[in-house]
Protein backbone atom coordinates (compact mmCIF):
# COMPACT_ATOMS: atom_id res chain seq x y z
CA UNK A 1 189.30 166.78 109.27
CA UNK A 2 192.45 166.88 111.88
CA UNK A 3 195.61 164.89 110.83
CA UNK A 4 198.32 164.31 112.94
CA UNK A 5 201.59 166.03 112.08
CA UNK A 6 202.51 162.23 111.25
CA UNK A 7 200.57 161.32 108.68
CA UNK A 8 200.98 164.19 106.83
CA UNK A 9 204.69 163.36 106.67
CA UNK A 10 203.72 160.24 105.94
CA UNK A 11 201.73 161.44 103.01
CA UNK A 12 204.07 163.55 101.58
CA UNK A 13 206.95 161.35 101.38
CA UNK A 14 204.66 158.58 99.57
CA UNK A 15 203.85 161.10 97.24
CA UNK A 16 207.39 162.06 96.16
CA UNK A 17 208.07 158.07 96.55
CA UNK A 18 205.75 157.63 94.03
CA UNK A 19 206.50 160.79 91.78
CA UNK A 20 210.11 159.45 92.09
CA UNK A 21 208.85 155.65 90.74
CA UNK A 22 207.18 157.42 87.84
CA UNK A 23 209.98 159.65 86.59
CA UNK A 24 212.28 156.68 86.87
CA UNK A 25 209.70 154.81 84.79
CA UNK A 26 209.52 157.46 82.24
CA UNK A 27 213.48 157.77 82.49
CA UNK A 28 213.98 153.66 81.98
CA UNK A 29 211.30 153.19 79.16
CA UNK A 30 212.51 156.24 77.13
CA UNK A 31 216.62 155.03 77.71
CA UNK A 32 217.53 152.17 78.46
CA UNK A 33 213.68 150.41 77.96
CA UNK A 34 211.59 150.32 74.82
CA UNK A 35 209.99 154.00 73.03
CA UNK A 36 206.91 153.91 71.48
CA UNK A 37 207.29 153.83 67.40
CA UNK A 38 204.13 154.43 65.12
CA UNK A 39 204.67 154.50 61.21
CA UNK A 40 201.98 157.73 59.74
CA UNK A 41 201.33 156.39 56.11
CA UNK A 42 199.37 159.53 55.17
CA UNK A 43 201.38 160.68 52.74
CA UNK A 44 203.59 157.45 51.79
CA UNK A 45 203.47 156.73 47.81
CA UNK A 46 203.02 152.54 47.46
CA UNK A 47 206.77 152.01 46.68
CA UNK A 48 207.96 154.11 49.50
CA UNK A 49 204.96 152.51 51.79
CA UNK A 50 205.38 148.62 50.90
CA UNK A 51 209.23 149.09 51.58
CA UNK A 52 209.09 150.43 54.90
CA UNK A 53 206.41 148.31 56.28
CA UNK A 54 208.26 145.27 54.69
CA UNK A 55 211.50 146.86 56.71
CA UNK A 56 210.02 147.45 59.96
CA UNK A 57 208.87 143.71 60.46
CA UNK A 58 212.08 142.43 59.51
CA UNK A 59 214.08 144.46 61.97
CA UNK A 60 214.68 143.14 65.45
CA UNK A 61 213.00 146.55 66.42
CA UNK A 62 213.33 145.35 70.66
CA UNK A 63 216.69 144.83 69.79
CA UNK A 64 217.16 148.41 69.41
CA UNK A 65 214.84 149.48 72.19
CA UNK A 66 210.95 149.91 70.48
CA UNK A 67 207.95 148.99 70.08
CA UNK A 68 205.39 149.29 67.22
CA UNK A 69 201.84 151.37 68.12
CA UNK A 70 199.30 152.26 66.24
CA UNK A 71 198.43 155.46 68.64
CA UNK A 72 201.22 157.86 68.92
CA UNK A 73 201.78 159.51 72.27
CA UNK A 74 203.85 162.27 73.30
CA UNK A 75 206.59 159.99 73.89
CA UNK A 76 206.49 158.45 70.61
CA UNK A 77 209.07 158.44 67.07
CA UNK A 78 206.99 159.18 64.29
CA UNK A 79 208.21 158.58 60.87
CA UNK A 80 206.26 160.31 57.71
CA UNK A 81 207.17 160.47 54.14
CA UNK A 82 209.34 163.75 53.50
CA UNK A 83 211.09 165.28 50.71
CA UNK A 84 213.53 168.00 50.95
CA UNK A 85 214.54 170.39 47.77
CA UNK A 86 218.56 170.46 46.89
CA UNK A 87 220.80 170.91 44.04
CA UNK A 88 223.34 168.67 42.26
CA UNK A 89 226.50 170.80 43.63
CA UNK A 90 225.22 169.50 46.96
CA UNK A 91 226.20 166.42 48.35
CA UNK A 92 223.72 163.62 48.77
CA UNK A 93 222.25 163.22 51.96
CA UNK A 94 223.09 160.69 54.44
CA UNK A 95 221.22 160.62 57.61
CA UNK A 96 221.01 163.58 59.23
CA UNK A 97 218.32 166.28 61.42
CA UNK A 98 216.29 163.02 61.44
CA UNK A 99 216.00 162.84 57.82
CA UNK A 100 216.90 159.33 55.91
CA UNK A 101 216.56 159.87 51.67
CA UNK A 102 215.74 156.44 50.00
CA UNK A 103 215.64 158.29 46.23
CA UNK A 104 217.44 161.12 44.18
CA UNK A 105 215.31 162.27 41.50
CA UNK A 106 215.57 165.10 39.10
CA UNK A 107 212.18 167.37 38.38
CA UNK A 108 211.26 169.33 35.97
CA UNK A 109 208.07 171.71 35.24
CA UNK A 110 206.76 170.68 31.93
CA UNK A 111 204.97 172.57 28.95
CA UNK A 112 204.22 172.50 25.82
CA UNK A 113 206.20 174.76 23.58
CA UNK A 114 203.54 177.43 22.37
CA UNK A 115 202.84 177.96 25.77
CA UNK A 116 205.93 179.90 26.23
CA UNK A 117 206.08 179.34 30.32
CA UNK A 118 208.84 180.61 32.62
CA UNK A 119 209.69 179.38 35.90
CA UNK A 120 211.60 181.84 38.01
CA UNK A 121 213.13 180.79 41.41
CA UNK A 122 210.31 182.80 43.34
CA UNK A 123 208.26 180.89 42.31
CA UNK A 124 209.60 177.83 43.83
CA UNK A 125 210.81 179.23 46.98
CA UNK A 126 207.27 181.00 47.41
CA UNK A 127 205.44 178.00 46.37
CA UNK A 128 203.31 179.65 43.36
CA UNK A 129 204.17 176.20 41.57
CA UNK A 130 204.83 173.13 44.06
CA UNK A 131 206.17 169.56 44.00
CA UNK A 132 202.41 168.39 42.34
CA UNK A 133 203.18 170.63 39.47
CA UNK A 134 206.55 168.82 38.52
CA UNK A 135 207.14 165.53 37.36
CA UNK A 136 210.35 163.16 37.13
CA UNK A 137 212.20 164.37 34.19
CA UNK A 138 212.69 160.32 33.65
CA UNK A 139 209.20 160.87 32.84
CA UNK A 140 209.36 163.72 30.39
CA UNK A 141 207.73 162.99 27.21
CA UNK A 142 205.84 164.89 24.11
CA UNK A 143 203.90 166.66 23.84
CA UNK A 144 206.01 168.44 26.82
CA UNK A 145 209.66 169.90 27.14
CA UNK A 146 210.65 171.35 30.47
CA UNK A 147 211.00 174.93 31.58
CA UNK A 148 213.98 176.02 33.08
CA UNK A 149 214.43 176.80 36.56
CA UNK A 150 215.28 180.13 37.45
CA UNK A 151 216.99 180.27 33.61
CA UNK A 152 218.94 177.03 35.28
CA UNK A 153 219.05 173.85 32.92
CA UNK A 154 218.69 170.58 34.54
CA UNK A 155 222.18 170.05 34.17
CA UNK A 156 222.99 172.77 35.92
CA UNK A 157 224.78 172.32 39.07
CA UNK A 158 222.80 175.05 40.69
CA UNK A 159 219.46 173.09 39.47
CA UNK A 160 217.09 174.16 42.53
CA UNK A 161 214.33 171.24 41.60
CA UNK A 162 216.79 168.04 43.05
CA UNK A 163 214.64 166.21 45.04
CA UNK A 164 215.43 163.89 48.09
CA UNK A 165 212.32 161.64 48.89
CA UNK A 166 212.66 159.57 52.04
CA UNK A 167 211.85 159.45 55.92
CA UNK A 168 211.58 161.77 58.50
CA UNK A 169 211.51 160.79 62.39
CA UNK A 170 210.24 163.09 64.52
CA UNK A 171 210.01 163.19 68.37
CA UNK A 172 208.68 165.83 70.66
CA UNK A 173 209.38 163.87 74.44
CA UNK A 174 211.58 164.92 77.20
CA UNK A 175 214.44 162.26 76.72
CA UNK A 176 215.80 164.22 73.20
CA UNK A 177 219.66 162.72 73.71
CA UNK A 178 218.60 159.22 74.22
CA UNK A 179 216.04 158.54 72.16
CA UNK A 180 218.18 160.37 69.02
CA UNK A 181 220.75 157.31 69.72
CA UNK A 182 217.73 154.58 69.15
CA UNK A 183 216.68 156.56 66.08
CA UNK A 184 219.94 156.58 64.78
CA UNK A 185 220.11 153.00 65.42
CA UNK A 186 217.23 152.14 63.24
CA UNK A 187 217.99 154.27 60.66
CA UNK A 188 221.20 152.65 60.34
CA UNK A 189 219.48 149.42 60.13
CA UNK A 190 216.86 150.97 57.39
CA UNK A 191 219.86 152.05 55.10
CA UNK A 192 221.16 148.64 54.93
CA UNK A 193 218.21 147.58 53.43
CA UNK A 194 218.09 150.78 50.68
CA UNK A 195 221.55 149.24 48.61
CA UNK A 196 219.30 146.79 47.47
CA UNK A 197 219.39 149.70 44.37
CA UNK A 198 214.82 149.56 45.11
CA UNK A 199 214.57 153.09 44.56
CA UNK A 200 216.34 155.30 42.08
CA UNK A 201 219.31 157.79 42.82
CA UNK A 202 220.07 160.11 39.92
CA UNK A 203 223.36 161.75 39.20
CA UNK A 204 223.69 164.81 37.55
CA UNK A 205 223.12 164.69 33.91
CA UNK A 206 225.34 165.93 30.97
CA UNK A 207 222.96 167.48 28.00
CA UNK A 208 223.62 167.01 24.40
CA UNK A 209 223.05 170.59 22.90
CA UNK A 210 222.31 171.46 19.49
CA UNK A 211 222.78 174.94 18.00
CA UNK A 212 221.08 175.45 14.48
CA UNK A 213 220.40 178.48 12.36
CA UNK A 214 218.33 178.70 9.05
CA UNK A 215 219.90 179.97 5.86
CA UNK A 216 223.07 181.46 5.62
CA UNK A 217 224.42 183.73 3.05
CA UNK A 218 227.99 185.27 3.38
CA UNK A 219 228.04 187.25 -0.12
CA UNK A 220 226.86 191.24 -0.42
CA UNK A 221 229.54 192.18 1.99
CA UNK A 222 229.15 189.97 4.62
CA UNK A 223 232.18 187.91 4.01
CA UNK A 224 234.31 190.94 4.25
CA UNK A 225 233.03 191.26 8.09
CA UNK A 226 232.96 187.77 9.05
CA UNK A 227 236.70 187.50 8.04
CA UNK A 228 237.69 190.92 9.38
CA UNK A 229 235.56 191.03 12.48
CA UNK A 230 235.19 187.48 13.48
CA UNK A 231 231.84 185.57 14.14
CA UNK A 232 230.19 188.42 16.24
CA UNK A 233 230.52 190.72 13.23
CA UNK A 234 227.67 189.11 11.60
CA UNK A 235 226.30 186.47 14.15
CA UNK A 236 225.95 189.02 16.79
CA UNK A 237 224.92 187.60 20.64
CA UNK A 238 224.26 184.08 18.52
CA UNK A 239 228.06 183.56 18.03
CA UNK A 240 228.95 182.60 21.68
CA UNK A 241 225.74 180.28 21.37
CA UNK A 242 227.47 178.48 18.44
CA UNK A 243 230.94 178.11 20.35
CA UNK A 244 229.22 176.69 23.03
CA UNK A 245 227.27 173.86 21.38
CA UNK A 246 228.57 169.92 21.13
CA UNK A 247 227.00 170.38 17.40
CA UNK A 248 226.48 173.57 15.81
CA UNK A 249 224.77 173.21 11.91
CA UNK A 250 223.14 175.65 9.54
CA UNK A 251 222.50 176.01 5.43
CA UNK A 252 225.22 177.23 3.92
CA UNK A 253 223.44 179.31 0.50
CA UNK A 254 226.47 179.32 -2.12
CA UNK A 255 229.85 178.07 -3.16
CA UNK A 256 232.81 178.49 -2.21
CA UNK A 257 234.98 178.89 -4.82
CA UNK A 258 237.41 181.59 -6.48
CA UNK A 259 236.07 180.42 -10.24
CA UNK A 260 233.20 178.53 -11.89
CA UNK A 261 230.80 179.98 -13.95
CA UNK A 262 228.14 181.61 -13.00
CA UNK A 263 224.64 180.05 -13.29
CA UNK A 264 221.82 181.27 -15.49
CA UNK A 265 219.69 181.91 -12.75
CA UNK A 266 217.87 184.94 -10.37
CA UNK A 267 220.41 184.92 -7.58
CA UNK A 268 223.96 183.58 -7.28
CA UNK A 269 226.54 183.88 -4.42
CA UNK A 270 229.93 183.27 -4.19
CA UNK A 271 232.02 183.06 -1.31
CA UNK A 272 235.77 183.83 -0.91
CA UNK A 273 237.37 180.22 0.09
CA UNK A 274 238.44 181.65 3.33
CA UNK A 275 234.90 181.79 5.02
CA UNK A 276 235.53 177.57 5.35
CA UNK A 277 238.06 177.96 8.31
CA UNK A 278 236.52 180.81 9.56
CA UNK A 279 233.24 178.87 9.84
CA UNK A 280 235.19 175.99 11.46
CA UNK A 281 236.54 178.43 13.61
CA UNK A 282 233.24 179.82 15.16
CA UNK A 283 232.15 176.74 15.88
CA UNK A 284 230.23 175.22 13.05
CA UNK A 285 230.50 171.44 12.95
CA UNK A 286 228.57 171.12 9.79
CA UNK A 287 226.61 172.83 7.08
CA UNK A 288 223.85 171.97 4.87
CA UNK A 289 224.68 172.33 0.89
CA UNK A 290 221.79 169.82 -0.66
CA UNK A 291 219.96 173.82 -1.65
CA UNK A 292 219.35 175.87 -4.56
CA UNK A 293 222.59 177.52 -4.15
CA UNK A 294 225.10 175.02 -4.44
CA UNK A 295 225.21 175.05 -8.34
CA UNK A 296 225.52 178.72 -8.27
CA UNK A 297 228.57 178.58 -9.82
CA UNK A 298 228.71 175.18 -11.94
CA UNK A 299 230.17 172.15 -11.02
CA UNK A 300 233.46 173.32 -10.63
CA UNK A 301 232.31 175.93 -8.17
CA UNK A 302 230.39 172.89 -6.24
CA UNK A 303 233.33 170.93 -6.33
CA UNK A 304 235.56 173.73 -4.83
CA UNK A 305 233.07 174.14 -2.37
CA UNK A 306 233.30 170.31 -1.12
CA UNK A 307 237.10 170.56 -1.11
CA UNK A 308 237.72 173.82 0.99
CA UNK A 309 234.80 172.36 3.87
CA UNK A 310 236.81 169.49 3.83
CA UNK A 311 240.09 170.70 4.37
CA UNK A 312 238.93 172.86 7.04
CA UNK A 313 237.12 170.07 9.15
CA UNK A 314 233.72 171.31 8.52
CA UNK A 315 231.25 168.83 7.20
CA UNK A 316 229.08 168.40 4.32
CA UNK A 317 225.49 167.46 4.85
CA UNK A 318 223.29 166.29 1.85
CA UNK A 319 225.87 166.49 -1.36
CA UNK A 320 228.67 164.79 -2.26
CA UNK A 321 230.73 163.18 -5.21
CA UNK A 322 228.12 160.33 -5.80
CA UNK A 323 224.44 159.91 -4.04
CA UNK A 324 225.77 157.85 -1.61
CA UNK A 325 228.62 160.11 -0.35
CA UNK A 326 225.82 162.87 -0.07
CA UNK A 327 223.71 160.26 2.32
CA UNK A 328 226.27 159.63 4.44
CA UNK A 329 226.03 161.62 7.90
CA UNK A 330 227.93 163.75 9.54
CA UNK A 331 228.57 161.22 12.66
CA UNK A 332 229.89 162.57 16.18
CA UNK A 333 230.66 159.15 17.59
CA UNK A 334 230.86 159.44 21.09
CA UNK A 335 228.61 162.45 22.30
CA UNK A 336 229.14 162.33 25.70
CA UNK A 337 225.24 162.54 27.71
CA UNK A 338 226.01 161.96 31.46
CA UNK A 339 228.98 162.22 34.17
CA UNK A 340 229.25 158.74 34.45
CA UNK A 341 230.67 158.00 30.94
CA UNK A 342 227.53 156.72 28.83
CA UNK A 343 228.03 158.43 24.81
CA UNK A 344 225.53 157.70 22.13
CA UNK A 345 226.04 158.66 18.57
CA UNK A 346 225.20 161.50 16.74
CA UNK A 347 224.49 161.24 13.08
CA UNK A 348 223.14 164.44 11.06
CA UNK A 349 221.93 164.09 7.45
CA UNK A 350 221.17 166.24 4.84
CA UNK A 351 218.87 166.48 1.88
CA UNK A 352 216.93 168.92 -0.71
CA UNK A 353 213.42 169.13 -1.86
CA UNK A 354 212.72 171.63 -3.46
CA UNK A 355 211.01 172.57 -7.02
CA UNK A 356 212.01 174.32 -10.02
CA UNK A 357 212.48 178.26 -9.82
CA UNK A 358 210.59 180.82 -11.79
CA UNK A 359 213.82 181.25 -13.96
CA UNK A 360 213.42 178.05 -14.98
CA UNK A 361 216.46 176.71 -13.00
CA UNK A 362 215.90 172.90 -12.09
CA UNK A 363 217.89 171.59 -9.08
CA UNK A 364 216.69 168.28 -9.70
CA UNK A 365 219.32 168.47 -13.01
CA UNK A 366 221.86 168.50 -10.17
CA UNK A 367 221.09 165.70 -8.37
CA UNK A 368 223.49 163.16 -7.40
CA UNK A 369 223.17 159.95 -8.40
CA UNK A 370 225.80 156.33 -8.68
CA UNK A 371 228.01 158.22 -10.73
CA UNK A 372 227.65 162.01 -10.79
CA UNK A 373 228.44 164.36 -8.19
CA UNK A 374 225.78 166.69 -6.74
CA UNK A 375 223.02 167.23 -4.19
CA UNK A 376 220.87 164.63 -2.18
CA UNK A 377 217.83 165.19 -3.30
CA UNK A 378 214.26 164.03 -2.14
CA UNK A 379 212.70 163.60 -6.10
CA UNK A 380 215.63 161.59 -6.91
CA UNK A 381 215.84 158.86 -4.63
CA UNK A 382 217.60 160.88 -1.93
CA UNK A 383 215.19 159.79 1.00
CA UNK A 384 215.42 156.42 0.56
CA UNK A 385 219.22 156.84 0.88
CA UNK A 386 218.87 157.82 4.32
CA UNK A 387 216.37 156.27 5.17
CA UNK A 388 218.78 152.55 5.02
CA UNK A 389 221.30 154.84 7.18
CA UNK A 390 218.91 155.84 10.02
CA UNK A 391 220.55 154.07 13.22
CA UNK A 392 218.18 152.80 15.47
CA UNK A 393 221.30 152.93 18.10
CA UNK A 394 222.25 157.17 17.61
CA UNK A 395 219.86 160.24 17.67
CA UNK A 396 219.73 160.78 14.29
CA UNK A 397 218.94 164.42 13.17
CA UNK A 398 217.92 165.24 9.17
CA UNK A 399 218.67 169.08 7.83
CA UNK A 400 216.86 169.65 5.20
CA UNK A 401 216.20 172.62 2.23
CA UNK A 402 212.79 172.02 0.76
CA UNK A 403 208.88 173.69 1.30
CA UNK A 404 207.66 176.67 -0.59
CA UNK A 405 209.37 180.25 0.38
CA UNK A 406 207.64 182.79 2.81
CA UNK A 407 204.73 179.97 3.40
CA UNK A 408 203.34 179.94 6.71
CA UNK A 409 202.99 176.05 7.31
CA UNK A 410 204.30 173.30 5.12
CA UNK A 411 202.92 172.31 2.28
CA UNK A 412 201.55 168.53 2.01
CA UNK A 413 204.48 167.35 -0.20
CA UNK A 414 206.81 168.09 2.66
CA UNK A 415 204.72 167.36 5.29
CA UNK A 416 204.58 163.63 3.69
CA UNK A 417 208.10 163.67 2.97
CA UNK A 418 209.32 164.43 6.47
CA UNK A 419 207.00 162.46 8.09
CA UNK A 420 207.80 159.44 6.44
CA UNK A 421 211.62 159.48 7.48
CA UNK A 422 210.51 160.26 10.98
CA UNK A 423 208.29 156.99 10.92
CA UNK A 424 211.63 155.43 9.05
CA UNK A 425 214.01 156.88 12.43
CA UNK A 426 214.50 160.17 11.91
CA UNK A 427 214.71 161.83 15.93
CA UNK A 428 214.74 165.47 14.90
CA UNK A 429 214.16 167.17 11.82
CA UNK A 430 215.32 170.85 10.87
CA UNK A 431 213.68 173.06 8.04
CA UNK A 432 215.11 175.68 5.78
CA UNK A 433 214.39 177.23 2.56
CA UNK A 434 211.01 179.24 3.12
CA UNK A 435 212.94 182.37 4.17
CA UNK A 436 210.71 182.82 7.36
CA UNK A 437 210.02 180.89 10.60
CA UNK A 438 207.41 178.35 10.47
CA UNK A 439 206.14 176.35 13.42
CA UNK A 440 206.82 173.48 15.78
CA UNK A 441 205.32 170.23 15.57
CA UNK A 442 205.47 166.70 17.13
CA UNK A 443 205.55 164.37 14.63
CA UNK A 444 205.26 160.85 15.74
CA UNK A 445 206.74 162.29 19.37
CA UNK A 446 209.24 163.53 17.56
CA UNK A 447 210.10 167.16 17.25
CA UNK A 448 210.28 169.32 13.51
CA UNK A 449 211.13 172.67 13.03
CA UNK A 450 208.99 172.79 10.11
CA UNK A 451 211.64 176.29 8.77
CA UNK A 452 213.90 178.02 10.83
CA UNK A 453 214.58 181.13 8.30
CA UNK A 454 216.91 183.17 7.95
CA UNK A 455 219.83 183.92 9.76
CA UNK A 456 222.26 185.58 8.22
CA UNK A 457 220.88 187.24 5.51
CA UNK A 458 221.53 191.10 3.81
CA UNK A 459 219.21 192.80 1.69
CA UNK A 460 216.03 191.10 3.04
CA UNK A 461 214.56 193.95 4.49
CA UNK A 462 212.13 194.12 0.92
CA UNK A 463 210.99 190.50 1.71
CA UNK A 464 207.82 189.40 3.96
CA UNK A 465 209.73 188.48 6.65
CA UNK A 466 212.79 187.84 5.38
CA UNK A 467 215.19 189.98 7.81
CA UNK A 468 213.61 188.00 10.33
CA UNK A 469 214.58 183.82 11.51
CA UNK A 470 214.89 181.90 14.59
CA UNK A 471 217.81 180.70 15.96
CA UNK A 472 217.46 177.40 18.20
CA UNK A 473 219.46 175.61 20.92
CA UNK A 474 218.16 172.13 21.82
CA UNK A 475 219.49 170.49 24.91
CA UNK A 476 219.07 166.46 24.81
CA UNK A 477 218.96 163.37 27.30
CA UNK A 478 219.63 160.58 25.34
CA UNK A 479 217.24 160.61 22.77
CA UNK A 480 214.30 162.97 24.80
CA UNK A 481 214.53 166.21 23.76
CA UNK A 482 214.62 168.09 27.57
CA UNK A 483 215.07 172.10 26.96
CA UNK A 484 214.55 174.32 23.79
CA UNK A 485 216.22 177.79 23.96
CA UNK A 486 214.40 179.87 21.36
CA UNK A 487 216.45 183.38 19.98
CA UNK A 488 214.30 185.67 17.30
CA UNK A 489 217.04 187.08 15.22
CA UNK A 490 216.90 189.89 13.17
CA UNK A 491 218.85 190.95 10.16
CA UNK A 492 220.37 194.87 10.45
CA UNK A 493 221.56 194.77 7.14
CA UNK A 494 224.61 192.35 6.88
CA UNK A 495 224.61 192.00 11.11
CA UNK A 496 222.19 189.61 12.46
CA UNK A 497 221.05 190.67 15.89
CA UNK A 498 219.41 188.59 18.92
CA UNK A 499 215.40 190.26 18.66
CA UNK A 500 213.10 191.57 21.77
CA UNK A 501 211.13 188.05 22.65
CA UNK A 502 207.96 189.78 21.00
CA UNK A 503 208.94 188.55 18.22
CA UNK A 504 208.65 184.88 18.64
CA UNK A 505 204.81 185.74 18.99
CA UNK A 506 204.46 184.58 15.21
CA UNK A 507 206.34 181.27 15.89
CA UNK A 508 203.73 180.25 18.92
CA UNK A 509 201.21 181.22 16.99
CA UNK A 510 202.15 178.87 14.14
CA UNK A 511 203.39 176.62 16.56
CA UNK A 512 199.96 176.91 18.66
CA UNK A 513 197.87 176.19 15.00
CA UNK A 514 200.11 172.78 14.67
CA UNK A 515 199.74 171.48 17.77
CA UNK A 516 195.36 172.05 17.66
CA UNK A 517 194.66 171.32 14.01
């Protein structure tokens, strides 16, 4: 076919007339026109999914130069549900690389406590355990406590599992500059509508922790180190632990006293009167006298023992001049439990049940009641005592010496007892007496530490199990127990050193048999 020199001009400049219409088109629609906007609700959750639609059609969306579609093109904004991972130290997000947060949440990897889990930070980054595998820690609840992050507590301000749940726009088109003002634009508009307070931003938290050792007994030498060496002498690697606590307890086995007379019984131990500020001093807020030792040394050496705590500011948990004075708790009144300023109270009884000894000794013939001084004890009224003091407005935590010694799991009488104050309002309860660990339990969704043993402890090494306890750190939100720090001690003579983790092996176990009987 011939064409004259004419028309192909012709042709050619109606071609670029018309590529030229196009572009400008393109160039209007994608500026200073309307872009495209499709919503993907693949991966919205209902909350998230409601709130945007609800948005979208309440937004003069022309106004600010789109259009809704159902069939996204090349030119079009996309938004999806996205979540990014951050810490606390970092600040919250406001709009930014076409990401708009609408929530804050905190999340933690939960497990039950036998289980002994461990969550290392390679394993989020690499994603062996993913965002399905967490939940809220709002949502934390018993059987389950979390597992730390990279050895990171959630109060940490390096916590890596901070979550930021919101939108993401994305657009892939040729007009980048201008179509990042329209986006900006609507997500402007979107943020207005987040202060409604719909979805929930968390702050970073402040934990409650609890430090608690099983029996402690500072005679055979061990005084002479604690007051010449300090609380590492004879607390070893737990002593910082103890320091660091907002409540540090423990059973204190003995008086403290410089006379009395000594008891006709198998053991007795007597403490110089200086181990009271000295315990004060590492960090002990209270100790546990309602035990077999407290009579050691007759009343006066009881007495003398309730005298020198007091004057150093350490308190007294389960005894006390009269029943009543041994029921009252030792109160913290304003543990503090987030940055914002919300406190709750702490309240920490004490009490005794334990039976006679082989020597005959009776500890029930030291009981307090109206008018005599002594210990609280269970087969004496002592429960009921606390049990019209258990605040339904504190987290109320019960110490207690009872069970039979070097048992593996409680016996029935305790069992019954214990349970019954946590059904009364008990939120924690803390064993001692048996002279070796016994397990964890959820009792009622509340957590017991059935016996914690020993902790500082010479001249056990003949026992089953005697040299050997468990030292615990409990970290708390409100009243949901969030973290448990476990530490296997072990007693080298009058030094009580942190243990190799193999031996907590006996403590899942037991702990394992509880939680599947």
């Amino acid at each position: 076919m011939n064409l004259r020199l004419a028309d192909v001009v012709r042709v050619k400049y109606v071609s670029v007339f018309l590529c030229t219409l196009l572009l400008l088109s393109t160039v209007l629609s994608c500026s200073g026109g309307f872009v495209e906007l499709c919503v993907d609700y693949a991966d919205f959750p209902q909350l998230e999914k409601s709130f945007i639609d609800r948005t979208l059609n309440s937004i003069d969306l022309e106004n600010l130069g789109f259009r809704l579609t159902n069939e996204p093109g090349h030119e079009t904004v996309v938004i999806k549900f996205d979540r990014q991972r951050t810490e606390w130290e970092k600040e919250a997000a406001a709009f930014s690389e076409h990401f708009l947060p609408f929530s804050r949440i905190c999340m933690v990897f939960p497990a039950e406590l036998w289980e002994n889990k461990t969550l290392s930070l390679e394993d989020i980054t690499n994603g062996t355990v993913s965002y399905a595998d967490l939940i809220p820690l709002a949502d934390l609840a018993p059987p389950y406590v979390a597992v730390k992050a990279g050895g990171l507590d959630v109060a940490d301000p390096k916590y890596p599992l901070v979550y930021e749940c919101g939108i993401r726009f994305s657009y892939e088109g040729q007009h980048k500059k201008s179509v990042d003002k329209k986006i900006t634009a609507l997500a402007y508009q979107i943020q207005q509508e987040l202060k409604t307070g719909l979805f929930r931003f968390e702050f970073q938290p402040r934990l409650f922790r609890i430090a608690a050792g099983g029996d402690v007994m500072l005679a055979r030498g061990v005084e002479d180190i604690f007051l010449t060496e300090g609380p590492e002498g004879i607390m070893g690697g737990t002593a910082a632990l103890v320091s660091e606590a907002d409540l540090s307890i423990i059973n204190l086995e003995g008086s403290i006293t410089g006379g009395g007379t000594e008891a006709a019984k198998t053991y007795t131990f007597r403490f110089d009167p200086r181990v009271a500020p000295a315990l004060k001093d590492a960090g002990f807020d209270a100790v546990l006298i309602a035990n077999n030792h407290a009579f050691d040394f007759g009343v006066e050496g009881f007495l003398d023992t309730l005298v020198y705590l007091e004057e150093a500011g350490v308190g007294v948990l389960g005894a006390g001049r009269n029943a009543r004075d041994g029921a009252a708790p030792f109160v913290l009144a304003a543990a503090p439990f987030y940055e914002s300023g919300s406190t709750m109270p702490v309240k920490v009884f004490g009490i005794a049940s334990y039976g006679k000894e082989r020597s005959g000794w009776d500890g029930l013939d030291f009981a307090a009641d109206e008018n005599t001084a002594g210990i609280l004890h269970a087969g004496n009224g002592g429960a009921e005592l606390i049990r019209q003091q258990l605040d339904n407005g504190a987290l109320n935590i019960i110490l207690y010496h009872g069970g039979i010694e070097y048992a593996d799991y409680p016996d029935d009488a305790t069992r019954t007892l214990y349970t019954g104050l946590v059904h009364s309002g008990a939120d924690l309860v803390i064993g001692t007496h048996p002279h070796v660990e016994q397990g964890f339990e959820w009792v009622e969704g509340k957590p017991v530490f059935w016996s914690l043993g020993d902790y500082v402890f010479d001249e056990m090494d003949d026992t089953p199990g005697g040299d050997m306890g468990l030292f615990i750190v409990l970290h708390y939100l409100d009243r949901i127990l969030v973290h448990v720090d476990l530490y296997p001690v072990f007693m080298d003579g009058p030094r009580t050193v942190i243990s190799p983790p193999e031996q907590l092996e006996r403590f899942f176990r037991l702990t394992k048999d509880l939680a599947n009987k």
